[in-house]
C-alpha atoms as a PDB file:
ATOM      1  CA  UNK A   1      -3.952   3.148  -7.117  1.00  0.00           C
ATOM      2  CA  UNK A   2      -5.565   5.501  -4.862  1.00  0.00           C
ATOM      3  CA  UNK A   3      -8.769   4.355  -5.043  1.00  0.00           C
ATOM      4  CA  UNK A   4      -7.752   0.551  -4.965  1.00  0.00           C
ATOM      5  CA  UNK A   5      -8.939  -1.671  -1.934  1.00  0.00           C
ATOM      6  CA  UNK A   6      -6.097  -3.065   0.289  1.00  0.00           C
ATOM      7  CA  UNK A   7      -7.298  -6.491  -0.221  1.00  0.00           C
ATOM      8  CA  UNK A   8      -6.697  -6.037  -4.273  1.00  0.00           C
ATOM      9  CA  UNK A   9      -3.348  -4.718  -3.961  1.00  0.00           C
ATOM     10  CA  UNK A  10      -2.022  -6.981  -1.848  1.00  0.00           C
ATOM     11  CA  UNK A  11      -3.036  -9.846  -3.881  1.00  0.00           C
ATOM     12  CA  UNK A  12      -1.387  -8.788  -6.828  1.00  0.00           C
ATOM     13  CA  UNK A  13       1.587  -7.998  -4.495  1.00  0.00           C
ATOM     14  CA  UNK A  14       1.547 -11.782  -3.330  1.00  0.00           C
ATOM     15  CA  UNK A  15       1.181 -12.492  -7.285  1.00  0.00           C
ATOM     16  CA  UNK A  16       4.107 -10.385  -8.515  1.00  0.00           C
ATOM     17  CA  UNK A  17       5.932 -12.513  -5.839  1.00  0.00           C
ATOM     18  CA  UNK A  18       5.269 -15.523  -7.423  1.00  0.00           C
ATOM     19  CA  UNK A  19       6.153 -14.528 -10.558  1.00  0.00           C
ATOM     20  CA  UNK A  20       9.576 -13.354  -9.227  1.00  0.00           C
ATOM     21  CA  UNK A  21      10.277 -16.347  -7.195  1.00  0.00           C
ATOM     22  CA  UNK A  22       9.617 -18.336 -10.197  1.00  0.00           C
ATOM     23  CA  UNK A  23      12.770 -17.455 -12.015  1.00  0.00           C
ATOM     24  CA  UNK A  24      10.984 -17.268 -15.631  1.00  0.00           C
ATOM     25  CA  UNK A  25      10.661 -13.559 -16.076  1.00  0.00           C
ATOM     26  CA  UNK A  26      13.198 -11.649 -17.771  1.00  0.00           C
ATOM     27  CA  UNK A  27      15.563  -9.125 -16.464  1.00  0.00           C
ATOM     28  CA  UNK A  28      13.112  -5.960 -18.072  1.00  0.00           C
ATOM     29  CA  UNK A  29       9.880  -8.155 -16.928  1.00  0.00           C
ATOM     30  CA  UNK A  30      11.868  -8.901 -13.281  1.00  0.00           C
ATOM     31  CA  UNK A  31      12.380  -4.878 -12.603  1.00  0.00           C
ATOM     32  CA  UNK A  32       9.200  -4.125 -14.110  1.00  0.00           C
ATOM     33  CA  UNK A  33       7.348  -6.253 -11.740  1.00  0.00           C
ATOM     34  CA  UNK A  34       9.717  -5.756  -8.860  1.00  0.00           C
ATOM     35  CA  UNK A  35       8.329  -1.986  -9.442  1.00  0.00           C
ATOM     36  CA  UNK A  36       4.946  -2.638  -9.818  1.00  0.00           C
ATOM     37  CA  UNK A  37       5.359  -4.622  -6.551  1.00  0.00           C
ATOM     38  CA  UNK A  38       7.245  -1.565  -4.611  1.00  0.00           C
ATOM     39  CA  UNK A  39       4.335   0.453  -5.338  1.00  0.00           C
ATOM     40  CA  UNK A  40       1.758  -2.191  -4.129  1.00  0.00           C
ATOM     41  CA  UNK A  41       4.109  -2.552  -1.069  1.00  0.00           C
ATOM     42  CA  UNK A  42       4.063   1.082   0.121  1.00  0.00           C
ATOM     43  CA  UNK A  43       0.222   1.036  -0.579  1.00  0.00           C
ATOM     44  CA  UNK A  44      -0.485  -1.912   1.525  1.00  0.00           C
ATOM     45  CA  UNK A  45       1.725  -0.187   4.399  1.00  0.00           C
ATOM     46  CA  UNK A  46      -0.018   3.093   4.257  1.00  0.00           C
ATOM     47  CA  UNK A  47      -3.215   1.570   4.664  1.00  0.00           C
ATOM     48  CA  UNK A  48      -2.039  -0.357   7.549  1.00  0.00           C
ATOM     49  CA  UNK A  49      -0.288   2.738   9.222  1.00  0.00           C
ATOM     50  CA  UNK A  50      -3.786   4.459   8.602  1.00  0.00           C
ATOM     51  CA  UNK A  51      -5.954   1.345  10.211  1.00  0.00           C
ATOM     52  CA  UNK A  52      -3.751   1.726  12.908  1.00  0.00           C
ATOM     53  CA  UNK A  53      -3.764   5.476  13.296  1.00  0.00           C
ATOM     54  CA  UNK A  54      -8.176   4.947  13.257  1.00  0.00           C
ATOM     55  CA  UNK A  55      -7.762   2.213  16.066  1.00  0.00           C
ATOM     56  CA  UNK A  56      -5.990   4.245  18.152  1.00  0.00           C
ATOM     57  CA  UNK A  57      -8.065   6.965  18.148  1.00  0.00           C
ATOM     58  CA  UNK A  58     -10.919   4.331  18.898  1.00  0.00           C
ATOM     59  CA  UNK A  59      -9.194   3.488  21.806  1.00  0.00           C
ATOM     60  CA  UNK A  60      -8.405   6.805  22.919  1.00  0.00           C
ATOM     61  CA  UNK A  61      -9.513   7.510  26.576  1.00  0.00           C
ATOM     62  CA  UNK A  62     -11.486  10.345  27.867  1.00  0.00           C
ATOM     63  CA  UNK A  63      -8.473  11.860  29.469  1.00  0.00           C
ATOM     64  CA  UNK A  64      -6.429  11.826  26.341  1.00  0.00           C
ATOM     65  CA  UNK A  65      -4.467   8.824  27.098  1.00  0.00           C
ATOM     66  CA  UNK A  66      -4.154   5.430  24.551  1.00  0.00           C
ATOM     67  CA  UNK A  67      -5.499   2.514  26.035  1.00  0.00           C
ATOM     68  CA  UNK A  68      -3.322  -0.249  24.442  1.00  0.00           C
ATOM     69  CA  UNK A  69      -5.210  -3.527  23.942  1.00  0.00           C
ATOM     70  CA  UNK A  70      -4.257  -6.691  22.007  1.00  0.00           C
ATOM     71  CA  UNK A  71      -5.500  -7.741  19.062  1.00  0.00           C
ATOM     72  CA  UNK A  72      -5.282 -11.239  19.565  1.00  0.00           C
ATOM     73  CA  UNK A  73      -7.939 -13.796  19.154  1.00  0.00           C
ATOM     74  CA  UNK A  74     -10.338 -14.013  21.530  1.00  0.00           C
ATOM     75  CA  UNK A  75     -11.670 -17.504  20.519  1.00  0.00           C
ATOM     76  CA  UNK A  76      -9.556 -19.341  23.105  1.00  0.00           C
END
């Protein structure tokens, strides 16, 4: 997985969720799945926790401090 695009993983996350909630897999397919999807899951999060990590250094002010802005749309 590690050189696997966040986009890709979490799309077969959302797809191993579908599967589940369908209720047609059996118990071996359910926890094989439901593992495969715990591995997606804590991919997707450390890519987040790194995007977030790179912002904040973006933002970082000359002085050391975060500057904190939004990231709420701006097409109001």
């Amino acid at each position: 997985m590690a050189t696997e695009k966040f986009e890709t993983s979490l799309k077969k996350l959302e797809d191993i969720v579908k599967r589940l909630e369908a209720g047609s897999l059996s118990l071996e397919e359910s926890l094989k799945a439901f593992e495969e999807g715990v591995k997606h899951a804590a991919f997707c999060s450390g890519k987040l926790d790194e995007a977030e990590r790179r912002v904040e250094i973006l933002l970082k002010q000359k002085d050391g401090s975060l500057k904190r802005e939004s990231f709420e749309s701006q097409e109001n």
